[in-house]
PDB file of N, CA and C in Angstrom:
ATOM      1  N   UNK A   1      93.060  84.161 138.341  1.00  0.00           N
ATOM      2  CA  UNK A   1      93.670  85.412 137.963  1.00  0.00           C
ATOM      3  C   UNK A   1      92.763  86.098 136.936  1.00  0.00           C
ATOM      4  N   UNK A   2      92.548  87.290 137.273  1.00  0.00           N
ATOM      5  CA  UNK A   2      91.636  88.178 136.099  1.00  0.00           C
ATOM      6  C   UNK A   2      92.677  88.573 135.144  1.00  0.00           C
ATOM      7  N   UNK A   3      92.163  89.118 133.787  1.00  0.00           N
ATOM      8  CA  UNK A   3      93.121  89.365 132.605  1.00  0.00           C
ATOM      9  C   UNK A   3      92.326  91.223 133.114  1.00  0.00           C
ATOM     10  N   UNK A   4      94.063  91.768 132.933  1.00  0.00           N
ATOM     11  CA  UNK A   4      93.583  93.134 132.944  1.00  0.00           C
ATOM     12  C   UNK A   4      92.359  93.614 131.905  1.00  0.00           C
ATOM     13  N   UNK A   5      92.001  94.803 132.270  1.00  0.00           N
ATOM     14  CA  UNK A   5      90.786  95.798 131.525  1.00  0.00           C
ATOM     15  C   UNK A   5      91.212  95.526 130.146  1.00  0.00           C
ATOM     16  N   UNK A   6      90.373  95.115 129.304  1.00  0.00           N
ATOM     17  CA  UNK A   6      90.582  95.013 127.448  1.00  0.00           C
ATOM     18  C   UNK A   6      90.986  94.210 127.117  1.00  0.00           C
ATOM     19  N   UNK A   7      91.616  92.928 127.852  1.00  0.00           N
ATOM     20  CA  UNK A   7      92.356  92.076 127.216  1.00  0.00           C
ATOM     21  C   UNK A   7      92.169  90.511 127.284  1.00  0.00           C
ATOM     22  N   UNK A   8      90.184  91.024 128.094  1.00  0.00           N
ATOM     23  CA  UNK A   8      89.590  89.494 127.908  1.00  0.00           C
ATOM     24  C   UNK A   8      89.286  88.882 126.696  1.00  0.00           C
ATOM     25  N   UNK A   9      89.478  87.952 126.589  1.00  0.00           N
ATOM     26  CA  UNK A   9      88.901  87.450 125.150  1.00  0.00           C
ATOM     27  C   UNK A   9      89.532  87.658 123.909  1.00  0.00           C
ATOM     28  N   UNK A  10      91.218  88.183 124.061  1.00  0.00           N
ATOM     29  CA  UNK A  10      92.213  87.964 123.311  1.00  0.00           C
ATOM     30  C   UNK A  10      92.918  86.547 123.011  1.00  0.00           C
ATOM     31  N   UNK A  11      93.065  86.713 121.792  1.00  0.00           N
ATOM     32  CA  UNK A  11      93.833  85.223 121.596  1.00  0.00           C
ATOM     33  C   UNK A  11      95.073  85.087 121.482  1.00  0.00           C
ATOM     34  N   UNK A  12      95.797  83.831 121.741  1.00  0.00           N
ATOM     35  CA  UNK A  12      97.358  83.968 122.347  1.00  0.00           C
ATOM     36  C   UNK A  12      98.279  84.275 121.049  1.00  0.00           C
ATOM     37  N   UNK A  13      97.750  84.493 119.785  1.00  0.00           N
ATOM     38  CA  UNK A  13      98.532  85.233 118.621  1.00  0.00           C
ATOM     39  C   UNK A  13      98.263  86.728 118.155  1.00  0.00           C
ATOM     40  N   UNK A  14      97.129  87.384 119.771  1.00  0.00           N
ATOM     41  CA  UNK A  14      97.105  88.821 119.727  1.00  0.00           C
ATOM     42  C   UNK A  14      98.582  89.715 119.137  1.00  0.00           C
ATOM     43  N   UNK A  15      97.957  90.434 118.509  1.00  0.00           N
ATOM     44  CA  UNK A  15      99.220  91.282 117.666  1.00  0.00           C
ATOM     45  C   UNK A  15     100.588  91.812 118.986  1.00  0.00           C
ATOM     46  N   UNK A  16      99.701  92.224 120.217  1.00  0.00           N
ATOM     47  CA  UNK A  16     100.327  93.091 120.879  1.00  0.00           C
ATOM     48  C   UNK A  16     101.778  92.121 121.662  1.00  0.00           C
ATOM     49  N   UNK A  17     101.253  90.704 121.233  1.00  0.00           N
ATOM     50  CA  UNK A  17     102.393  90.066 122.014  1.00  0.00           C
ATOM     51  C   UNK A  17     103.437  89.475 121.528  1.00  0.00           C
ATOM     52  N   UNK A  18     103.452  89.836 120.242  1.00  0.00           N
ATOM     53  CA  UNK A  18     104.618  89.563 119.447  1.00  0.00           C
ATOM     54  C   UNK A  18     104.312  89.971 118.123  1.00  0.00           C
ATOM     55  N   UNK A  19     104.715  90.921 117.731  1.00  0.00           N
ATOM     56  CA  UNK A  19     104.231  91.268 116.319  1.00  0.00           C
ATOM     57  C   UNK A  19     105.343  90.499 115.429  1.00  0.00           C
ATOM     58  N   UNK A  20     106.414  90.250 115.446  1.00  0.00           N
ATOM     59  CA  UNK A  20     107.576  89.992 114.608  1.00  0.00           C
ATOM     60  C   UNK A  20     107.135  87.835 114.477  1.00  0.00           C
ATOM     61  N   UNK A  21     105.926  87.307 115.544  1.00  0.00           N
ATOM     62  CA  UNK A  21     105.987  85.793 115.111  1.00  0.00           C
ATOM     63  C   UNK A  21     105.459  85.755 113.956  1.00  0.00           C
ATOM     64  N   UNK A  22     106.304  84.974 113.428  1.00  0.00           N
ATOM     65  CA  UNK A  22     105.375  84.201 112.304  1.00  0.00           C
ATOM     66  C   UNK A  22     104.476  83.991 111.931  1.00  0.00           C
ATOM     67  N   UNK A  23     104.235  82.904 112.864  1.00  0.00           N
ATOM     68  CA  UNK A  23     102.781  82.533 112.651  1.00  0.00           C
ATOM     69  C   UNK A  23     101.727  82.961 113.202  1.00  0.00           C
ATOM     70  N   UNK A  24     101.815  84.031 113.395  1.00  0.00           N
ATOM     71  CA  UNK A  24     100.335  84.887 113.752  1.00  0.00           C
ATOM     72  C   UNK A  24     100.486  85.620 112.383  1.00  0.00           C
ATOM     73  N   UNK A  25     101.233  85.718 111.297  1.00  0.00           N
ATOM     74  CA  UNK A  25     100.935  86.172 110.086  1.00  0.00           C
ATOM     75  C   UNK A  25     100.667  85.208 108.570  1.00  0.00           C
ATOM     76  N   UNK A  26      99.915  85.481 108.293  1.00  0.00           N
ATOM     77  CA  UNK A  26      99.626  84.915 107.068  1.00  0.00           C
ATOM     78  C   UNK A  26      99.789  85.615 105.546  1.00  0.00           C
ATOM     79  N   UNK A  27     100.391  84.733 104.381  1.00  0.00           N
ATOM     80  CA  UNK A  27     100.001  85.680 102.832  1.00  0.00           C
ATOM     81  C   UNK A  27      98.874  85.998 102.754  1.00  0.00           C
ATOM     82  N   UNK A  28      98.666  87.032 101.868  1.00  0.00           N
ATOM     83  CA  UNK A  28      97.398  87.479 101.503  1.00  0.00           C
ATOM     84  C   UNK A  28      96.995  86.991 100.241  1.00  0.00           C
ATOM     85  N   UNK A  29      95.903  85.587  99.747  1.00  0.00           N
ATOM     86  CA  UNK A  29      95.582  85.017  98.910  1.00  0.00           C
ATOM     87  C   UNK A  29      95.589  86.239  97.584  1.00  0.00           C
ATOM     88  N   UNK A  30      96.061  85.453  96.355  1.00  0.00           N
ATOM     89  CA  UNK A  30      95.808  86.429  95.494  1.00  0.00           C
ATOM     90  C   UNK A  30      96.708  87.187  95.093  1.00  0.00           C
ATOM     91  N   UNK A  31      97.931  87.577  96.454  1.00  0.00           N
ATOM     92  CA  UNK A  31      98.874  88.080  95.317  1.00  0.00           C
ATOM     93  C   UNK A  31     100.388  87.693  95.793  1.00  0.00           C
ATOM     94  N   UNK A  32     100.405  86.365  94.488  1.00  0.00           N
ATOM     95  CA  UNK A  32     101.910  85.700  94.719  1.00  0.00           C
ATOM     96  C   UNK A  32     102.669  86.032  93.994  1.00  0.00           C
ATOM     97  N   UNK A  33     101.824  87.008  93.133  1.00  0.00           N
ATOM     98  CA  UNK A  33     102.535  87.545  91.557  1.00  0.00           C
ATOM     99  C   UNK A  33     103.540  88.802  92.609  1.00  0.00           C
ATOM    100  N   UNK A  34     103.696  89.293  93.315  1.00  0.00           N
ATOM    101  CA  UNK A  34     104.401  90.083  94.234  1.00  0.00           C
ATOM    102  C   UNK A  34     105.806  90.352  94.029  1.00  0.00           C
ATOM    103  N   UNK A  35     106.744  91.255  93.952  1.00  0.00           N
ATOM    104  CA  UNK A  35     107.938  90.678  93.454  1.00  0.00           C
ATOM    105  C   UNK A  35     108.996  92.014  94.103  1.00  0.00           C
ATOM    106  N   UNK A  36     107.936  93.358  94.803  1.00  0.00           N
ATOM    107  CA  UNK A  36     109.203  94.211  95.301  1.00  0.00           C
ATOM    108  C   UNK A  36     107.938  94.419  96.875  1.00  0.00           C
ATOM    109  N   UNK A  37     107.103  94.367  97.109  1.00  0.00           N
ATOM    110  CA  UNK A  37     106.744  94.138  98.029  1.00  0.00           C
ATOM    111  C   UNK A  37     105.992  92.895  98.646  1.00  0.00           C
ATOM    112  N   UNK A  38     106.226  92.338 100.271  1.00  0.00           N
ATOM    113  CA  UNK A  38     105.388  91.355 100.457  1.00  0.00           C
ATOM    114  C   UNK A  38     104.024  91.624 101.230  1.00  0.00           C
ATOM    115  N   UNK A  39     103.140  90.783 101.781  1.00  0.00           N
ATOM    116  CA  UNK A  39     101.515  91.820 101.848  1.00  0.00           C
ATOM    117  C   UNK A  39     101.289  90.321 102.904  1.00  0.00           C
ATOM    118  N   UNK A  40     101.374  90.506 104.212  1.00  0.00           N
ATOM    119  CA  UNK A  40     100.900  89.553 105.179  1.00  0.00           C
ATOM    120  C   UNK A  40      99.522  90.164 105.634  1.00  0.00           C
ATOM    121  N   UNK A  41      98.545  89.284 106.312  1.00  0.00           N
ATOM    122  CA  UNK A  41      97.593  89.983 107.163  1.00  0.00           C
ATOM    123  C   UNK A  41      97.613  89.242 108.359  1.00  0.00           C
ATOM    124  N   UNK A  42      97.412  89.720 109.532  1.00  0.00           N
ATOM    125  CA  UNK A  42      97.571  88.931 110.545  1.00  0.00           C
ATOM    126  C   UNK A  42      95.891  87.768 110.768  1.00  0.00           C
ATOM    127  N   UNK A  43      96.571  86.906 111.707  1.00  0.00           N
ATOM    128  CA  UNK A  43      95.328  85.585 111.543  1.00  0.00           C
ATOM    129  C   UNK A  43      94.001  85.758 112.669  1.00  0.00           C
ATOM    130  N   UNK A  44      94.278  86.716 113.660  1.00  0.00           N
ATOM    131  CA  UNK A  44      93.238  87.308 114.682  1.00  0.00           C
ATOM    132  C   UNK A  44      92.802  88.810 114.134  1.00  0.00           C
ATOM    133  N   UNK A  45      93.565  89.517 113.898  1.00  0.00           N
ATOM    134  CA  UNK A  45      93.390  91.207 113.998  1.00  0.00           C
ATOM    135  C   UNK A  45      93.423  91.341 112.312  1.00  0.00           C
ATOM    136  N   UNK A  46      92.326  92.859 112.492  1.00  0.00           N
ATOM    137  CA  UNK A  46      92.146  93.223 110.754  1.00  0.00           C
ATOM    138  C   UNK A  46      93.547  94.221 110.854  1.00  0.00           C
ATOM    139  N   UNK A  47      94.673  93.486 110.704  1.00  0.00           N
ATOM    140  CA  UNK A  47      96.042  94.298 110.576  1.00  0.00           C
ATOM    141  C   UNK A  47      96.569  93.797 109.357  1.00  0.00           C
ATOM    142  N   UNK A  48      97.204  94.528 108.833  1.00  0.00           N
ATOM    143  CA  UNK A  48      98.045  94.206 107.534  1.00  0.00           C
ATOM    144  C   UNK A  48      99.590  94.910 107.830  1.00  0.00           C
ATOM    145  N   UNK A  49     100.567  93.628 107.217  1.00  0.00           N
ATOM    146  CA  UNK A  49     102.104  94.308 107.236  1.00  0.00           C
ATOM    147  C   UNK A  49     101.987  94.177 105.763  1.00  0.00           C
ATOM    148  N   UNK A  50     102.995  95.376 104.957  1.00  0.00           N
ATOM    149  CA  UNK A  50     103.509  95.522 103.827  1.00  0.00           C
ATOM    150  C   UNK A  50     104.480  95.892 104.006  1.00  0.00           C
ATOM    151  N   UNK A  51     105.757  94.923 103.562  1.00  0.00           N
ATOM    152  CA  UNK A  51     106.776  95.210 103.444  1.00  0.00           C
ATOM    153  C   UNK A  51     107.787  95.571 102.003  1.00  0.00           C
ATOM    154  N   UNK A  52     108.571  96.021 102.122  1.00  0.00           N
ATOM    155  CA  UNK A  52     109.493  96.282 100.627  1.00  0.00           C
ATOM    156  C   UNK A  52     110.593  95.063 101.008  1.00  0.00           C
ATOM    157  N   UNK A  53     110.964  94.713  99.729  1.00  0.00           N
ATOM    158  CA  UNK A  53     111.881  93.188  99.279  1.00  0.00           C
ATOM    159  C   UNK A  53     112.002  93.536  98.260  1.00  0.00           C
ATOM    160  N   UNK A  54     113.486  94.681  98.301  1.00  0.00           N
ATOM    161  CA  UNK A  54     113.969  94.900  97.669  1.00  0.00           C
ATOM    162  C   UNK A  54     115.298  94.924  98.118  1.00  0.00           C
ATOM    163  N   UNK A  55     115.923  93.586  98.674  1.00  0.00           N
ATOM    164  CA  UNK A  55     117.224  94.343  99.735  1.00  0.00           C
ATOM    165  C   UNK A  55     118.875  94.184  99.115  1.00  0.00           C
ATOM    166  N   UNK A  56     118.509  93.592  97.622  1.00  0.00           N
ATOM    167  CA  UNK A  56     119.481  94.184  96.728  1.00  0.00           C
ATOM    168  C   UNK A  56     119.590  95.564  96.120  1.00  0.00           C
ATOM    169  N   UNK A  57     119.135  96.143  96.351  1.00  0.00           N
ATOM    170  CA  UNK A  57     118.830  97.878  96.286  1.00  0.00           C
ATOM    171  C   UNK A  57     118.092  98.973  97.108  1.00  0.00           C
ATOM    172  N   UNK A  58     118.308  97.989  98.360  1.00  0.00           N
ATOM    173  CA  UNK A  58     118.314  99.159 100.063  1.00  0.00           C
ATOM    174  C   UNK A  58     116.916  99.507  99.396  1.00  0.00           C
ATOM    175  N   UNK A  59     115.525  98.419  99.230  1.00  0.00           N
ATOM    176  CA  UNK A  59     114.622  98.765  98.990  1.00  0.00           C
ATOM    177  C   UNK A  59     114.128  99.955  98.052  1.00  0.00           C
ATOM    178  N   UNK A  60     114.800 100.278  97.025  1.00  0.00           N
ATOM    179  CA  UNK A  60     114.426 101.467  95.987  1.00  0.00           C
ATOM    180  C   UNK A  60     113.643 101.353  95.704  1.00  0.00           C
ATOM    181  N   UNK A  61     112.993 102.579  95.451  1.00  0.00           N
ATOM    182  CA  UNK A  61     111.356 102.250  95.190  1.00  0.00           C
ATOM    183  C   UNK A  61     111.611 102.814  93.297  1.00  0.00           C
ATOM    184  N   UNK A  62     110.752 101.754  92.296  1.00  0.00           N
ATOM    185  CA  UNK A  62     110.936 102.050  90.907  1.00  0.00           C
ATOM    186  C   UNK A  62     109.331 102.218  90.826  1.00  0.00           C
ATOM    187  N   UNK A  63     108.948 102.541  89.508  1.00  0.00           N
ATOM    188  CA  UNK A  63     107.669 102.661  89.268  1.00  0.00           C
ATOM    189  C   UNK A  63     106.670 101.239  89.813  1.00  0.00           C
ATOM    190  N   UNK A  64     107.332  99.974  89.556  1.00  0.00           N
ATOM    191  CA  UNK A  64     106.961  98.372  89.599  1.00  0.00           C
ATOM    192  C   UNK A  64     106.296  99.218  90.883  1.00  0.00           C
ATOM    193  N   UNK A  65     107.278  99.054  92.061  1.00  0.00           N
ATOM    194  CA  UNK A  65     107.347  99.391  93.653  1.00  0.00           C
ATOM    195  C   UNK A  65     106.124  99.540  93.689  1.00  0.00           C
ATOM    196  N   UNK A  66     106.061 101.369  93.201  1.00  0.00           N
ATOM    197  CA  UNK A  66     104.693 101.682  93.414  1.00  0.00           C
ATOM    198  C   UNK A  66     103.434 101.542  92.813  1.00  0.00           C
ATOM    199  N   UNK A  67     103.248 100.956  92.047  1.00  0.00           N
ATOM    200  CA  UNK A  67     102.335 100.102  91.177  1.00  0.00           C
ATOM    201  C   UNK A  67     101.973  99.145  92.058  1.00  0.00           C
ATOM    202  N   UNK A  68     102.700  98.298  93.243  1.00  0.00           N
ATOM    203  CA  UNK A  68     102.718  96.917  93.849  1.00  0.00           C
ATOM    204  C   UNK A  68     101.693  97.340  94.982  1.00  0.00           C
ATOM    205  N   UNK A  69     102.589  98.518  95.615  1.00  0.00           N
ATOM    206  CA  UNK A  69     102.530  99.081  96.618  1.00  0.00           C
ATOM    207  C   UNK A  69     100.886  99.598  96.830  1.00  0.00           C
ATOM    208  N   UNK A  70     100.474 100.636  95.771  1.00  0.00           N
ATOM    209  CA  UNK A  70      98.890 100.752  95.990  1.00  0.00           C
ATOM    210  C   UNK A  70      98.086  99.543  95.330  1.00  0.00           C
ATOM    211  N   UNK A  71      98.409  98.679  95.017  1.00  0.00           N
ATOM    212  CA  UNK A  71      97.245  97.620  94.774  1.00  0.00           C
ATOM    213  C   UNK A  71      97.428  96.694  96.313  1.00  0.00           C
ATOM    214  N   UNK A  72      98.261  96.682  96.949  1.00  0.00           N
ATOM    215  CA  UNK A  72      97.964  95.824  98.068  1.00  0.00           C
ATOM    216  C   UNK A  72      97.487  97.101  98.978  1.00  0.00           C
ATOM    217  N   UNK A  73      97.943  98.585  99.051  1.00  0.00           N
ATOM    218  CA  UNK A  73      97.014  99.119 100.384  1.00  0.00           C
ATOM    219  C   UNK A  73      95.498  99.222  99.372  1.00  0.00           C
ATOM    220  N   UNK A  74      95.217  99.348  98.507  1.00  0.00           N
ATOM    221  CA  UNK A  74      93.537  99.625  98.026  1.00  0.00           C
ATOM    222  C   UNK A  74      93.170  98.022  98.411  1.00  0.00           C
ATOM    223  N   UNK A  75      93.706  96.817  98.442  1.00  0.00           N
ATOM    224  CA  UNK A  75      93.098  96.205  98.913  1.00  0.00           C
ATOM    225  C   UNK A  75      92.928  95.509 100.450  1.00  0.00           C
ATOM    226  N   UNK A  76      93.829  96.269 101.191  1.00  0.00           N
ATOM    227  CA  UNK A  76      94.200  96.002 102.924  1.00  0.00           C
ATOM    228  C   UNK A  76      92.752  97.635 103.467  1.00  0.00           C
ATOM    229  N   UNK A  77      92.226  97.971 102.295  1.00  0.00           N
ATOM    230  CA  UNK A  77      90.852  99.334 102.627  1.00  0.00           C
ATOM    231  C   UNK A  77      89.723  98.271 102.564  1.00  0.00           C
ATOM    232  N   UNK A  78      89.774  97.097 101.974  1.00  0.00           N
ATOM    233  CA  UNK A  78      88.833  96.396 101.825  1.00  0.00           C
ATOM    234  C   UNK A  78      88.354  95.594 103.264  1.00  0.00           C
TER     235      UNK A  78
END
C-alpha cells in the first residue's frame, strides 16, 4: 500500500492524527515554575500548545497570566 502524497515519512505520533494524545506531547524543560498557563511542545513537529489553567476562574487572565503567557510564546519563536 502507498501512503498518500505528503504523508511519507510521517511518524505514528504525527500531530494530524490525534492532536488531543498525550503522549505525542511533552513539557517544555525550564518552565515548571508555570502556574496560570501550561507550555507542551509536541515530540515529532516544531508545534507548541499553550494552554490557560486557570479553571477556578473560567481562565481570567490577571497581569501573572500575561507575564506567563509572553515568556512561553517569545520562547515557542525560538
Amino acid at each position: 500500500m502507498v501512503a498518500p502524497a505528503g504523508e511519507q515519512g510521517r511518524s505514528s505520533t504525527a500531530l494530524s492524527d490525534n492532536p488531543l494524545d498525550a503522549k505525542a506531547w511533552r513539557l517544555v524543560d525550564g518552565f515548571d515554575d508555570l502556574t496560570d498557563i501550561t507550555d507542551h511542545r509536541h515530540v515529532d513537529d516544531a508545534t507548541v500548545r499553550v494552554a490557560f489553567n486557570r479553571p477556578e476562574v473560567r481562565n481570567a487572565f490577571r497581569p501573572h497570566t500575561v507575564d506567563e503567557l509572553y515568556r512561553v510564546l517569545d520562547h515557542a519563536r525560538m
